[in-house]
Protein backbone atom coordinates (compact mmCIF):
# COMPACT_ATOMS: atom_id res chain seq x y z
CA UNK A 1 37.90 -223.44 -70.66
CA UNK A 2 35.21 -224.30 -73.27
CA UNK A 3 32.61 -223.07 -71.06
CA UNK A 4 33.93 -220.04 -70.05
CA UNK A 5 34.98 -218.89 -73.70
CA UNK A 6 31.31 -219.76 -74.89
CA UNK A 7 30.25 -217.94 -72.30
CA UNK A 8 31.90 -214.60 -72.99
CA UNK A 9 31.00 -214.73 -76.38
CA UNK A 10 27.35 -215.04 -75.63
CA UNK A 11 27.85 -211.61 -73.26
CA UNK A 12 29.53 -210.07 -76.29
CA UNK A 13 26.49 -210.89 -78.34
CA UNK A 14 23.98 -209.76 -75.93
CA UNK A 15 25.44 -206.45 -74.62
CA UNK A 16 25.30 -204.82 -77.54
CA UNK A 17 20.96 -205.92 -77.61
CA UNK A 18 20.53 -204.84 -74.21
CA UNK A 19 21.81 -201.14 -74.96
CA UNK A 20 19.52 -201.07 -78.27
CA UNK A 21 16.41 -201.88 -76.04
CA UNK A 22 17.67 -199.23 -73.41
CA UNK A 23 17.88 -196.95 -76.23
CA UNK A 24 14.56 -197.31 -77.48
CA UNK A 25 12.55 -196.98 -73.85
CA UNK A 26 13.35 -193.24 -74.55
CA UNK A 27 12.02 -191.05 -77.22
CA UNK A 28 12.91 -187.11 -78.62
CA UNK A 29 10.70 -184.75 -79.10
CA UNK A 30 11.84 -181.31 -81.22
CA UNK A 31 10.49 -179.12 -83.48
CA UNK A 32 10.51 -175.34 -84.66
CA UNK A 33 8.09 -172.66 -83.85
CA UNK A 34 8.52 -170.18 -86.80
CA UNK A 35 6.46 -166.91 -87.77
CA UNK A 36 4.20 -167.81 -90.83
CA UNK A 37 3.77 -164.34 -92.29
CA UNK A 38 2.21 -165.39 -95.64
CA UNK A 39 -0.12 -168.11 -93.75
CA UNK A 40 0.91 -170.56 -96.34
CA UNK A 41 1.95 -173.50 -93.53
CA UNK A 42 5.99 -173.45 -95.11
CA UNK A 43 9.02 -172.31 -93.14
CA UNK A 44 10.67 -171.65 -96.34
CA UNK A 45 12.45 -168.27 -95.89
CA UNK A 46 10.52 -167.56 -92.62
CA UNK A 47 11.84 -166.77 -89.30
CA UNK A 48 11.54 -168.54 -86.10
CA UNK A 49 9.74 -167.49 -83.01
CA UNK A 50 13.72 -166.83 -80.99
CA UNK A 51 13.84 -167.60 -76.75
CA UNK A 52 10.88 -167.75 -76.47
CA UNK A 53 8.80 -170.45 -73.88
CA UNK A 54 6.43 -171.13 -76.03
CA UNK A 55 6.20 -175.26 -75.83
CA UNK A 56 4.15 -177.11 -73.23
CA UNK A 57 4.55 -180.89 -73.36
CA UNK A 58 1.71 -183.24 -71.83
CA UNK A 59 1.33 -186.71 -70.88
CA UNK A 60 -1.26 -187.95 -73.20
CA UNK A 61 -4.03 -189.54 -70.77
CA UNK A 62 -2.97 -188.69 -67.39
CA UNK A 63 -2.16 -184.68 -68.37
CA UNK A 64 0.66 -184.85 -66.36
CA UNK A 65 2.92 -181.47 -67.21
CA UNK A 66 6.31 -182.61 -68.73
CA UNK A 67 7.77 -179.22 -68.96
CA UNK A 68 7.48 -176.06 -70.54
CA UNK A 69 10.55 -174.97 -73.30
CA UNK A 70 11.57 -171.89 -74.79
CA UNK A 71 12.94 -172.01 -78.02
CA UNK A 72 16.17 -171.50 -79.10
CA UNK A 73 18.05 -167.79 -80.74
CA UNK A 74 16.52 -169.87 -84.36
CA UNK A 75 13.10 -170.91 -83.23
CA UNK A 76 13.94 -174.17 -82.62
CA UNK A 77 13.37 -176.42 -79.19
CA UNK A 78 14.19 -179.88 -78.12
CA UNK A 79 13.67 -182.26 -75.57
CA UNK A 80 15.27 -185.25 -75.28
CA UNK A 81 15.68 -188.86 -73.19
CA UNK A 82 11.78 -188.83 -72.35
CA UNK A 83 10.31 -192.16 -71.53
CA UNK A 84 8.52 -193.95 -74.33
CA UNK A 85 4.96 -193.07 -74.34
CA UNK A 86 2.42 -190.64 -75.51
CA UNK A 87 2.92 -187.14 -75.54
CA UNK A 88 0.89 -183.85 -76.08
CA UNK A 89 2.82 -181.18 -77.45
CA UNK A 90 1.10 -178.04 -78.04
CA UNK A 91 2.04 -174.74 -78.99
CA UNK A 92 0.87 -171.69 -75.82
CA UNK A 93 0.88 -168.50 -77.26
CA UNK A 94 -1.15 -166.61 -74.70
CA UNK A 95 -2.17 -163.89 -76.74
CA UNK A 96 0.76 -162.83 -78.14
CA UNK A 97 0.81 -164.96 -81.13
CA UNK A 98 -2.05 -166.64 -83.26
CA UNK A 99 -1.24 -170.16 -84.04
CA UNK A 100 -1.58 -170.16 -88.38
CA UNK A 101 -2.21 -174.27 -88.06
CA UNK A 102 -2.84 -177.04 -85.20
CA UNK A 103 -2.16 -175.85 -81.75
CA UNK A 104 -1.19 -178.87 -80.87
CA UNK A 105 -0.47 -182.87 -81.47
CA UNK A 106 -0.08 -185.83 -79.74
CA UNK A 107 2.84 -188.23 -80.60
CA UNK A 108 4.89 -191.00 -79.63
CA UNK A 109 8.09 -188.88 -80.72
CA UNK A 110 9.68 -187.22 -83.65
CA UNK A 111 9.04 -183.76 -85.07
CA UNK A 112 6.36 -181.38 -84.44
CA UNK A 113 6.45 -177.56 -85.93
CA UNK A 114 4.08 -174.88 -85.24
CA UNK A 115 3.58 -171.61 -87.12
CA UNK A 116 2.44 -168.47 -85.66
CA UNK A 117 1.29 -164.61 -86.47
CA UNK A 118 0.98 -161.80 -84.77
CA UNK A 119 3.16 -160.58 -82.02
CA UNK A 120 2.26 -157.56 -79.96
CA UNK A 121 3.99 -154.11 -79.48
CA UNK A 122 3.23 -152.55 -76.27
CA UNK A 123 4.73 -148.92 -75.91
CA UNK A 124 3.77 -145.30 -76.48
CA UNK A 125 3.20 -143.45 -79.22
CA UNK A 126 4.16 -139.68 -79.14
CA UNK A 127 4.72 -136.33 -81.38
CA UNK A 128 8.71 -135.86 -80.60
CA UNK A 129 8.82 -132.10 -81.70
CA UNK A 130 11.89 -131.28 -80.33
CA UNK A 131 13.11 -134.79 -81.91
CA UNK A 132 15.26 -136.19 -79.02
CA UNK A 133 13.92 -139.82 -79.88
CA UNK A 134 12.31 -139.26 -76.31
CA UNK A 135 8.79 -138.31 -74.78
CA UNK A 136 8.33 -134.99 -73.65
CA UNK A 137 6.91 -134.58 -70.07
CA UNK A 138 4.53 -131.02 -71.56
CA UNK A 139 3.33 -133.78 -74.98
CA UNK A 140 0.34 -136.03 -74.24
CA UNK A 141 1.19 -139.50 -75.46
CA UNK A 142 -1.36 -142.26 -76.22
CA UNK A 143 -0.96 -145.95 -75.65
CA UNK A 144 -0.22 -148.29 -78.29
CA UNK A 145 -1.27 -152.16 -78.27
């Protein structure tokens, strides 16, 4: 009976070990991407970059693609339960945005932010004389980018 009491004591001991090490073969990776108006490298009062997929996470080394993410409705993305390792997390704003920092870093988890500037408005412009809030088909129009 000895035996068998010692022995579920040691298990009660243990378990709790085991799921610590389990927990710490996986790392998070999140962040914001925010619009950095004044260029200053703050988020302080700025807004984030919303649904946007913006975030390209690589194996460091190999290059192997982890995914792509889109940011959330407040600029900010997560991923989560990624095997421990390297990672390189960069920031792909394909001409629509200038990154105002690094474009990207490589880390073994945590937090990594990334400010941008710019955006682009792609449209026409056009004289509404008649002022319908719509283009004429007799007005010329010129495009705007």
């Amino acid at each position: 009976m000895r035996k068998l009491c010692a022995a579920a004591m040691a298990a009660a001991f243990l378990l709790p070990v085991a799921g610590t090490a389990a927990a710490q073969d996986e790392i998070s990776i999140e962040g914001l991407v925010w619009f950095d108006r004044n260029e200053d490298g703050k988020t302080a009062g700025e807004p984030g970059v919303p649904n946007e997929k913006i975030v390209k996470i690589v194996r460091d080394g190999s290059g192997e693609l982890v995914g792509e993410h889109a940011t959330g409705a407040d600029g900010r993305y997560g991923v989560r339960d990624l095997p421990a390792g390297r990672y390189v997390v960069s920031v792909e704003v394909a001409g629509r945005y200038a990154p105002t920092g690094r474009r990207s870093v490589t880390t073994g988890g945590g937090t990594v932010d990334f400010g941008v500037r710019g955006g682009r408005l792609i449209g026409h412009s056009f004289l509404d004389q008649n002022r319908n809030g719509g283009m004429d088909a007799n007005f010329s129009s010129a495009p705007c980018s």
